[in-house]
C-alpha atoms as a PDB file:
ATOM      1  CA  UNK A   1     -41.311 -39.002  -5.138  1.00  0.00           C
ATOM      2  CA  UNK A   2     -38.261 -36.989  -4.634  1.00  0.00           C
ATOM      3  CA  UNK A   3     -38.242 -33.429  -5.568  1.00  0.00           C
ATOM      4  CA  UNK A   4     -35.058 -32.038  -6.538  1.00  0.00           C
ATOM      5  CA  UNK A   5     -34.690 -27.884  -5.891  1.00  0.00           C
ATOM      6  CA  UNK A   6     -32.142 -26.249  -8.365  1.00  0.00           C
ATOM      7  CA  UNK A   7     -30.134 -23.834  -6.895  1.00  0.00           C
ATOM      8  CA  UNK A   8     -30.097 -20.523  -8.549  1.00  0.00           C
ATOM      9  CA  UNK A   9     -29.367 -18.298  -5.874  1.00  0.00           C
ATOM     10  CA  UNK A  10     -25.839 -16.332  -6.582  1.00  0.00           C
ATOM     11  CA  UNK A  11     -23.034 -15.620  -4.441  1.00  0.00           C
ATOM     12  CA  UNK A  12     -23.131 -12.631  -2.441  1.00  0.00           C
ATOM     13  CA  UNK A  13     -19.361 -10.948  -2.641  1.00  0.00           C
ATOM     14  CA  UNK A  14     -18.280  -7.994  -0.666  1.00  0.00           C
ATOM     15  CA  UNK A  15     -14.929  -6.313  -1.516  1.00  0.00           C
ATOM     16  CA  UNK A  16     -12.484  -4.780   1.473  1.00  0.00           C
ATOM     17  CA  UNK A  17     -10.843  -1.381   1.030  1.00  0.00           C
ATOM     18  CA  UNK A  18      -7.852  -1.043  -0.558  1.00  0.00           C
ATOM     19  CA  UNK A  19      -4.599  -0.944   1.208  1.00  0.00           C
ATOM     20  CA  UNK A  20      -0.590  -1.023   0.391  1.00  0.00           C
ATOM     21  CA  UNK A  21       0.581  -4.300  -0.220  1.00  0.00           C
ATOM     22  CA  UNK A  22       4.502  -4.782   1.444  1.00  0.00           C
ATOM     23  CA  UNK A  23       5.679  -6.831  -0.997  1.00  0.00           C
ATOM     24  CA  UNK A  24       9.513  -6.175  -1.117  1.00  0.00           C
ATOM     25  CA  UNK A  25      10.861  -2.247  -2.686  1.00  0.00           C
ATOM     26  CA  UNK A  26       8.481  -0.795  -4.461  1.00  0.00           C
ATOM     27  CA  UNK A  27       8.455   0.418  -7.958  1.00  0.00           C
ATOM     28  CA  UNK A  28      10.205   3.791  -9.181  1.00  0.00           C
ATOM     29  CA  UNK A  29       6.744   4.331 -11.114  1.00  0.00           C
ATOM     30  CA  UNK A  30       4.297   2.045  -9.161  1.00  0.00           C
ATOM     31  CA  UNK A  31       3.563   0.240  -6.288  1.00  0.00           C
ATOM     32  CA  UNK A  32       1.646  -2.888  -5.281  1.00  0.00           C
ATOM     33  CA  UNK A  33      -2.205  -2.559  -3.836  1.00  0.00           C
ATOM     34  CA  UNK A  34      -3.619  -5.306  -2.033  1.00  0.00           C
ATOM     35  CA  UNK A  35      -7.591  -5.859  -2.045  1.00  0.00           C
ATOM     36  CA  UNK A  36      -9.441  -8.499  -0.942  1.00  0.00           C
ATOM     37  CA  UNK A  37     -13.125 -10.132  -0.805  1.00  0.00           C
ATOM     38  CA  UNK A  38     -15.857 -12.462   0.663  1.00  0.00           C
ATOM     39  CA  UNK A  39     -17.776 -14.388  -1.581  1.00  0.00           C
ATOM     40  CA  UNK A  40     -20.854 -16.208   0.450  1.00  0.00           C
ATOM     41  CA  UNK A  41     -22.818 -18.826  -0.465  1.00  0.00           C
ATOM     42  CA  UNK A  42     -25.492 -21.883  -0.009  1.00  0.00           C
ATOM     43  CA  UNK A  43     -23.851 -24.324  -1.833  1.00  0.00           C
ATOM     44  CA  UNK A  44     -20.300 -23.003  -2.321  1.00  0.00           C
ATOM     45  CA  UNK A  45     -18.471 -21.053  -4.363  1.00  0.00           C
ATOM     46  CA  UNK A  46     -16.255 -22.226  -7.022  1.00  0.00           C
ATOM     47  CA  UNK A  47     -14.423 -19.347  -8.426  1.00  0.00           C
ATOM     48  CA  UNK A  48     -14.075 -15.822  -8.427  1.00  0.00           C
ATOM     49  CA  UNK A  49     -13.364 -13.459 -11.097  1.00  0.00           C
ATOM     50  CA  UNK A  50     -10.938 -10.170 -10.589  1.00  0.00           C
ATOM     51  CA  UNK A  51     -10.418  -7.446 -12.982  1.00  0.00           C
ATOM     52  CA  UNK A  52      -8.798  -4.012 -12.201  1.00  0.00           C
ATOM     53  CA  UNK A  53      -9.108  -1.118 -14.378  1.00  0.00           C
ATOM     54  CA  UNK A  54      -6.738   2.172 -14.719  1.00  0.00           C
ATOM     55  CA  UNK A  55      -8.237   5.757 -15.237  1.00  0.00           C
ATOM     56  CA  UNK A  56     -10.994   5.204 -17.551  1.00  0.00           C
ATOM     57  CA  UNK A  57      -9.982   2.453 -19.392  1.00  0.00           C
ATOM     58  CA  UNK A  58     -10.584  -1.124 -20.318  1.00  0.00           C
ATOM     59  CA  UNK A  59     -11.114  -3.683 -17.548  1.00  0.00           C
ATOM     60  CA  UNK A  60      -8.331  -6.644 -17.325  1.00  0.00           C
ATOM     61  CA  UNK A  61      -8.073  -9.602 -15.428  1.00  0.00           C
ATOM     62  CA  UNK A  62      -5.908  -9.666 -12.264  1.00  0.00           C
ATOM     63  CA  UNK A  63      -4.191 -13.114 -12.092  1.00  0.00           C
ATOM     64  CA  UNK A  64      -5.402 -15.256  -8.532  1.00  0.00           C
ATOM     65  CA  UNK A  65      -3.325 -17.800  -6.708  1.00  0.00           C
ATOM     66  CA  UNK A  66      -6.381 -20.259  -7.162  1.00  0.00           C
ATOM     67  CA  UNK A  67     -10.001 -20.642  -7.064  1.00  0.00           C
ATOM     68  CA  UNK A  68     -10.246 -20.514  -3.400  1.00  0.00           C
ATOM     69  CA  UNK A  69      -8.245 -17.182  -3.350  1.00  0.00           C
ATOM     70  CA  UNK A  70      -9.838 -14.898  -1.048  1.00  0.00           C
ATOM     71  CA  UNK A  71      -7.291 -11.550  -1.872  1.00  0.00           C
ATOM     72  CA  UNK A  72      -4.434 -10.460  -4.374  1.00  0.00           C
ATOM     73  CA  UNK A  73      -1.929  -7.970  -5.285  1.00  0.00           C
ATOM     74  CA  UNK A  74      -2.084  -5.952  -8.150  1.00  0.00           C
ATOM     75  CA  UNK A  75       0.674  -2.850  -9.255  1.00  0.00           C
ATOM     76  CA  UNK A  76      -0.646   0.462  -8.898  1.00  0.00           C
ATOM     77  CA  UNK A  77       1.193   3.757 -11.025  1.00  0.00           C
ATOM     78  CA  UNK A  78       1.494   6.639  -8.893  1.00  0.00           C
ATOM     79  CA  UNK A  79      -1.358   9.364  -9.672  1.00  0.00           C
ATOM     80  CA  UNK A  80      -3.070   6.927 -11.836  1.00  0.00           C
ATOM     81  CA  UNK A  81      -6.989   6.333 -11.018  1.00  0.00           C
ATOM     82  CA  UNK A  82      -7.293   2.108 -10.192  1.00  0.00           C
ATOM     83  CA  UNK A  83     -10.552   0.630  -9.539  1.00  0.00           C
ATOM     84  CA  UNK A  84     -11.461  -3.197  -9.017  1.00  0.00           C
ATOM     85  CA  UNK A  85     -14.332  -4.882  -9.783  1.00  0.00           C
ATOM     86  CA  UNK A  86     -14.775  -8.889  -8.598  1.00  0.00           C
ATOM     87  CA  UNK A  87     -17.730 -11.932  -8.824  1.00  0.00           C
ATOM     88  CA  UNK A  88     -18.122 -14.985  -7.801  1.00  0.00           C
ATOM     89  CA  UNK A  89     -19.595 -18.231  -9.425  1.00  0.00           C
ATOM     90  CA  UNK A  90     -21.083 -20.928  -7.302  1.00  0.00           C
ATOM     91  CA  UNK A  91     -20.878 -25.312  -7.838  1.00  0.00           C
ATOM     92  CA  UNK A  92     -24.479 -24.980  -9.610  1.00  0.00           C
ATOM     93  CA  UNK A  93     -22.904 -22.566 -11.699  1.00  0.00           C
ATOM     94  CA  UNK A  94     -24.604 -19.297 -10.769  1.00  0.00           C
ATOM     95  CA  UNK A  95     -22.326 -15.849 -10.732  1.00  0.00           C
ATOM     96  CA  UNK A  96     -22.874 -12.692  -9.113  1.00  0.00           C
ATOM     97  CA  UNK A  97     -23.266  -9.444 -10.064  1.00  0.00           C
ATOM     98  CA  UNK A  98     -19.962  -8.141  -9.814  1.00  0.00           C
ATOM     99  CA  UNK A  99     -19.014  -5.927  -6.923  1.00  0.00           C
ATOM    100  CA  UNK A 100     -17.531  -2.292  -7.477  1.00  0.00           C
ATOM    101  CA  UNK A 101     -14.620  -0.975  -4.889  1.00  0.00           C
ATOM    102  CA  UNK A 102     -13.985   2.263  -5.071  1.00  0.00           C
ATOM    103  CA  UNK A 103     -11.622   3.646  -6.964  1.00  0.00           C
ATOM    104  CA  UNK A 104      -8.168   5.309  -5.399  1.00  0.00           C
ATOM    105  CA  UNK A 105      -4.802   7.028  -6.675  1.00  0.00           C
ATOM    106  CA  UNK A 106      -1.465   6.512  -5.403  1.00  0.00           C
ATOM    107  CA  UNK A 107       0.270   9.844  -4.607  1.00  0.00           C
ATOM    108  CA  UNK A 108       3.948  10.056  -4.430  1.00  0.00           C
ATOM    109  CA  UNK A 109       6.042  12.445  -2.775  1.00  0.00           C
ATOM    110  CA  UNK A 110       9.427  12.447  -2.924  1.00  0.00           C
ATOM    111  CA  UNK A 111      12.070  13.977  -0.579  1.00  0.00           C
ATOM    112  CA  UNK A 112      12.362  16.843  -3.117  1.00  0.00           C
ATOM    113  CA  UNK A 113       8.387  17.668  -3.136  1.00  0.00           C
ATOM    114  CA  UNK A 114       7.911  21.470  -1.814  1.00  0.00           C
ATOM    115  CA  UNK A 115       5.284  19.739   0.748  1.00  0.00           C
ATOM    116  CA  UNK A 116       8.024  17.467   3.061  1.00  0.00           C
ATOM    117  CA  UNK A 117       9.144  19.716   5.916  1.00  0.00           C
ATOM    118  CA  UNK A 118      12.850  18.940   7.212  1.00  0.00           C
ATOM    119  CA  UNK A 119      13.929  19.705  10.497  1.00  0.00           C
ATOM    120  CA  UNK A 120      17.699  18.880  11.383  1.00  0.00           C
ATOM    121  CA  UNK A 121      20.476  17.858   8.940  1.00  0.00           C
ATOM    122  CA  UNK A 122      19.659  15.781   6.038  1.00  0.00           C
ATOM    123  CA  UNK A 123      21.996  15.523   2.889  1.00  0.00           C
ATOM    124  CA  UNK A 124      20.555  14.318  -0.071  1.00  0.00           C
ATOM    125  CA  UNK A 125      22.639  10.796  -1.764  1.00  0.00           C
ATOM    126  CA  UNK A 126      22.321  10.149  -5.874  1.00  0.00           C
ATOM    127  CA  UNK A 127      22.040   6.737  -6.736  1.00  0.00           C
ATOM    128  CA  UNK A 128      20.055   4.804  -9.515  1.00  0.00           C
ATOM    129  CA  UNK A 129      18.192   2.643  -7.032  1.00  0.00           C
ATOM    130  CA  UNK A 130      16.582   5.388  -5.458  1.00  0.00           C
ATOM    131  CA  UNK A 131      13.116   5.997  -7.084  1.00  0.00           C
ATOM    132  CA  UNK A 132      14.432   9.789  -8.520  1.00  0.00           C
ATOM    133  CA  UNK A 133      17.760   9.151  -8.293  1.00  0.00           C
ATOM    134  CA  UNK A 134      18.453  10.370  -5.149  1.00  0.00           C
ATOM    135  CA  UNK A 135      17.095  10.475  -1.252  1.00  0.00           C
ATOM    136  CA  UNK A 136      17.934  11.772   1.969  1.00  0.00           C
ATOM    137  CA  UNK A 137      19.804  10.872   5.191  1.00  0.00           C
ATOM    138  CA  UNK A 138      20.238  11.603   8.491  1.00  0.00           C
ATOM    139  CA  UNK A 139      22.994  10.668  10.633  1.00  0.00           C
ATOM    140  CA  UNK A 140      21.804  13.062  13.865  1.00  0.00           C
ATOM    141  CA  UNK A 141      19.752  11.783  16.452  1.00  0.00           C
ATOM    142  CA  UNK A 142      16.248  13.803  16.413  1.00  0.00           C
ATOM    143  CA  UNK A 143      16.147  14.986  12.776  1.00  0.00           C
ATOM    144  CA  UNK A 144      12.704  14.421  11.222  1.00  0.00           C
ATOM    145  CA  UNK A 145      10.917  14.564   7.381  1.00  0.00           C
ATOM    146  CA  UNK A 146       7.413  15.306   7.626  1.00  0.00           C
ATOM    147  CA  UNK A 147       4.353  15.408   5.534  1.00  0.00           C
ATOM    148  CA  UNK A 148       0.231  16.309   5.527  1.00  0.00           C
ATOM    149  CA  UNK A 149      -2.165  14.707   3.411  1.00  0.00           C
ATOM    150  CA  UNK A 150      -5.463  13.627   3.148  1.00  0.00           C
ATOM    151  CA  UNK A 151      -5.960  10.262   2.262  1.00  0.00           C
ATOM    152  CA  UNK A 152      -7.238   6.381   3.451  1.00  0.00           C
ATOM    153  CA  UNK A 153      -3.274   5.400   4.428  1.00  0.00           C
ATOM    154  CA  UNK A 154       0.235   6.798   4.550  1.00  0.00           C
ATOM    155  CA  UNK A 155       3.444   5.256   4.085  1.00  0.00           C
ATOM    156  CA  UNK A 156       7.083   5.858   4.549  1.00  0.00           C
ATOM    157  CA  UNK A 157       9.123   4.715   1.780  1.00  0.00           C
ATOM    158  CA  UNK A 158      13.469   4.586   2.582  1.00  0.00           C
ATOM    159  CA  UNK A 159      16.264   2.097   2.996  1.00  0.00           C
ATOM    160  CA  UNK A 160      17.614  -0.619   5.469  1.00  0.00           C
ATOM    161  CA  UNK A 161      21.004  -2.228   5.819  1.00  0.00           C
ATOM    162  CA  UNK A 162      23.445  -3.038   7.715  1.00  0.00           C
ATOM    163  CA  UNK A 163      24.484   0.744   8.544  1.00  0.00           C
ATOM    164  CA  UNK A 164      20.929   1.973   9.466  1.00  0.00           C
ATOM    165  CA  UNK A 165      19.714   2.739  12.453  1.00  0.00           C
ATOM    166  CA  UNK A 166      16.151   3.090  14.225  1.00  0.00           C
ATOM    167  CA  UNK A 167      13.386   5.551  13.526  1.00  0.00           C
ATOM    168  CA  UNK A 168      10.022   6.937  15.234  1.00  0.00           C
ATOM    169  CA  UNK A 169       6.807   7.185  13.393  1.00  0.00           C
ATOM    170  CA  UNK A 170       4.414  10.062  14.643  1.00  0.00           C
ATOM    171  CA  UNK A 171       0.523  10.169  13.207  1.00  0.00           C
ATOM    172  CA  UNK A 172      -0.989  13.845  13.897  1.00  0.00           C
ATOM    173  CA  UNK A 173       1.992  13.884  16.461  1.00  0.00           C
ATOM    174  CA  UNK A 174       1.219  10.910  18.356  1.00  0.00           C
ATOM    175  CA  UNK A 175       3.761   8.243  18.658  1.00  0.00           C
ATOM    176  CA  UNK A 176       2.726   5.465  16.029  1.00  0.00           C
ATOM    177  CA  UNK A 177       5.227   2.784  16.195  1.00  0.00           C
ATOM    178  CA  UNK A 178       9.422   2.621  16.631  1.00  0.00           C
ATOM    179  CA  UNK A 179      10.601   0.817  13.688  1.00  0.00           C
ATOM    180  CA  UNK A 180      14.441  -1.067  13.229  1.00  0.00           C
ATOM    181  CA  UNK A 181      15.722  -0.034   9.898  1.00  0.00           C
ATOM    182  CA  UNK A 182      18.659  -3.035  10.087  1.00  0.00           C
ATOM    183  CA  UNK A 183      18.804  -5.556   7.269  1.00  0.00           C
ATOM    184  CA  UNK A 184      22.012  -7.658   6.501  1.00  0.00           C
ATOM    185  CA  UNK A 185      22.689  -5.927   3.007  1.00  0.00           C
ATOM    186  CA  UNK A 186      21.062  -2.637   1.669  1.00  0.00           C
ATOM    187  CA  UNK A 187      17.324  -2.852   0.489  1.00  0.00           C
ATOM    188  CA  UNK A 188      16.016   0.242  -1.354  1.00  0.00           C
ATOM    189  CA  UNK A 189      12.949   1.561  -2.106  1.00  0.00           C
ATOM    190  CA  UNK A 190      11.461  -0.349   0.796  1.00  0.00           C
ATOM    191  CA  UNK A 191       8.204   0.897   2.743  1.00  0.00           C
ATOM    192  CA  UNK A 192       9.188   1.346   6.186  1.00  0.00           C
ATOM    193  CA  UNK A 193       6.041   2.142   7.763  1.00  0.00           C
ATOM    194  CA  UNK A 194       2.191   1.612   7.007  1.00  0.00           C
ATOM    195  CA  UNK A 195      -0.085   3.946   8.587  1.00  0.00           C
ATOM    196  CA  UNK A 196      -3.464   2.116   9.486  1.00  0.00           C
ATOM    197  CA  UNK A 197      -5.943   1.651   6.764  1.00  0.00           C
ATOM    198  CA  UNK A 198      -8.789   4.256   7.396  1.00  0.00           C
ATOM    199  CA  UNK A 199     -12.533   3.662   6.539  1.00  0.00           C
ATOM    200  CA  UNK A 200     -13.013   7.663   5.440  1.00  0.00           C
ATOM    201  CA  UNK A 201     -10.397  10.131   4.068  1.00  0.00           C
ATOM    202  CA  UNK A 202      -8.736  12.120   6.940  1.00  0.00           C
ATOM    203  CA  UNK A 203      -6.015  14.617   6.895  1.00  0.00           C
ATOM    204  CA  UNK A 204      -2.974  12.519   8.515  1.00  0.00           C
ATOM    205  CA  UNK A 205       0.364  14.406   9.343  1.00  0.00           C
ATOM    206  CA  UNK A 206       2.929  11.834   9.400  1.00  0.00           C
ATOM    207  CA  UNK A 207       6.729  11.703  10.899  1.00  0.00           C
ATOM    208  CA  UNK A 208       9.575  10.108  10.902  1.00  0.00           C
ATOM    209  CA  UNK A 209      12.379  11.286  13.520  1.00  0.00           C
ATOM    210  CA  UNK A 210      15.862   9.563  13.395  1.00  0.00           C
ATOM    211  CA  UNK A 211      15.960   7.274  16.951  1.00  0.00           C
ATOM    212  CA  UNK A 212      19.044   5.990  16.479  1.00  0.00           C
ATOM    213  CA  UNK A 213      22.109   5.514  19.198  1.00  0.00           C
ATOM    214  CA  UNK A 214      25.550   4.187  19.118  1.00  0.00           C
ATOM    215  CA  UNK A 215      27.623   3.938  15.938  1.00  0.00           C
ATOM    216  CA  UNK A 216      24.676   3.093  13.487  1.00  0.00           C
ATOM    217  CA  UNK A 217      23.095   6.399  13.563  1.00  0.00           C
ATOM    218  CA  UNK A 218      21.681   6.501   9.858  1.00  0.00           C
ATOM    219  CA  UNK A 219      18.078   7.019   8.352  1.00  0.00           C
ATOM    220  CA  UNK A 220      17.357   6.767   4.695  1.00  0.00           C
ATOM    221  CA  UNK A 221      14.152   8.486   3.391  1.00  0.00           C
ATOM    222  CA  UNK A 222      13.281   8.141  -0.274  1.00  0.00           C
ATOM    223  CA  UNK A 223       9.983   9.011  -0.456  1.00  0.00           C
ATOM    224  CA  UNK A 224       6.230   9.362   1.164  1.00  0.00           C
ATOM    225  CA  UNK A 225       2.950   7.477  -0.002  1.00  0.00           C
ATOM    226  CA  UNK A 226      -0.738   8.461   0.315  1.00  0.00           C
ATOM    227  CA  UNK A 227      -3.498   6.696  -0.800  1.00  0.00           C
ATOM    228  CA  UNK A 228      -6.517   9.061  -1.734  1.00  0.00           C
ATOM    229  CA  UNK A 229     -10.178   8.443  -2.874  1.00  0.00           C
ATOM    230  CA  UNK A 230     -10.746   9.230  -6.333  1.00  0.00           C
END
């Protein structure tokens, strides 16, 4: 006689930190997190379940491409505490016990903040599309915006176009990466550089020096990013 075995084993899901999401420009009040997840099973797994949650609030559902969606991108409101929180359901219709991330804040600082050190000439530009109204720009070779913080990842947040130049990146004074700030019309708000995604907290002194040479000499710097443990 055949024996038939119900399955009533759940998925086992394990979430991925937190990172910045490049999505396009970023929000003058928020900006997109990306998280992400493994559900395992015996059988397979059906569908998964995401909800975020700000400060100490109510838990909502984060929309998902699909069933089979394996990460998503969700906004984030600078200094605002966001946690996730994510199961899985499997074809015999067992779910997991949902799995916690840790909750993180998005810090913004903008060009203005007392903690971003200049060196060379900057002049600040006012425009509406800038996420305070306004932002800074270098047109001399070796002029640099810097800031320390202690967080997971850092980001630089400026413009590109078709009158921007190039810029280096330092980490903790180390050269990080030399980034081409062209773009065939002008893009604010737009993270320039992602600092990689750290498993602890560490302080992280990022740079950004104006590399640029020739006639396009320009570099746009609206803002910095850090994203801290909670």
């Amino acid at each position: 006689m055949l024996t038939v075995t119900s399955d009533t084993t759940a998925p086992v899901v394990t979430m991925s930190e937190l990172a910045f999401a490049d999505t396009g420009a970023i929000g003058a009040d928020s900006t997109n997190l990306a998280v992400g997840w493994i559900a395992v099973d015996d059988v397979g797994v059906t569908g998964v379940h995401l909800q975020r949650r700000v400060d100490l609030g109510s838990w909502k559902d984060v929309a998902l491409s699909g069933p089979d969606a394996v990460s998503a991108t969700s906004a984030a409101a600078y200094g605002r505490r966001v946690q996730f929180h994510v199961r899985a359901t499997d074809l015999a219709g067992n779910t997991s016990a949902g799995t916690l991330g840790e909750p993180v804040r998005v810090l913004l600082f903008n060009e203005t903040h007392k903690r971003v050190r200049t060196t060379g000439a900057w002049s600040r530009k006012f425009t509406g599309s800038a996420i305070a109204g306004q932002y800074l720009r270098s047109r001399i070779s070796g002029a640099s915006l810097s800031i320390t913080a202690t967080a997971l990842q850092m980001a630089v947040v400026g413009n590109r176009g078709q009158v921007q130049g190039r810029a280096d990146i330092y980490l903790n004074n180390n050269p990080a990466s030399s980034i081409s700030l062209q773009a065939g019309s002008t893009e604010f708000r737009r993270l320039l550089y992602l600092s990689p995604l750290l498993a602890d907290p560490a302080s992280t002194a990022i740079r950004i020096v104006n590399a640029s040479t020739g006639t396009q000499q320009i570099v746009d710097v609206d803002a910095f990013l850090a994203l801290v443990p909670d």
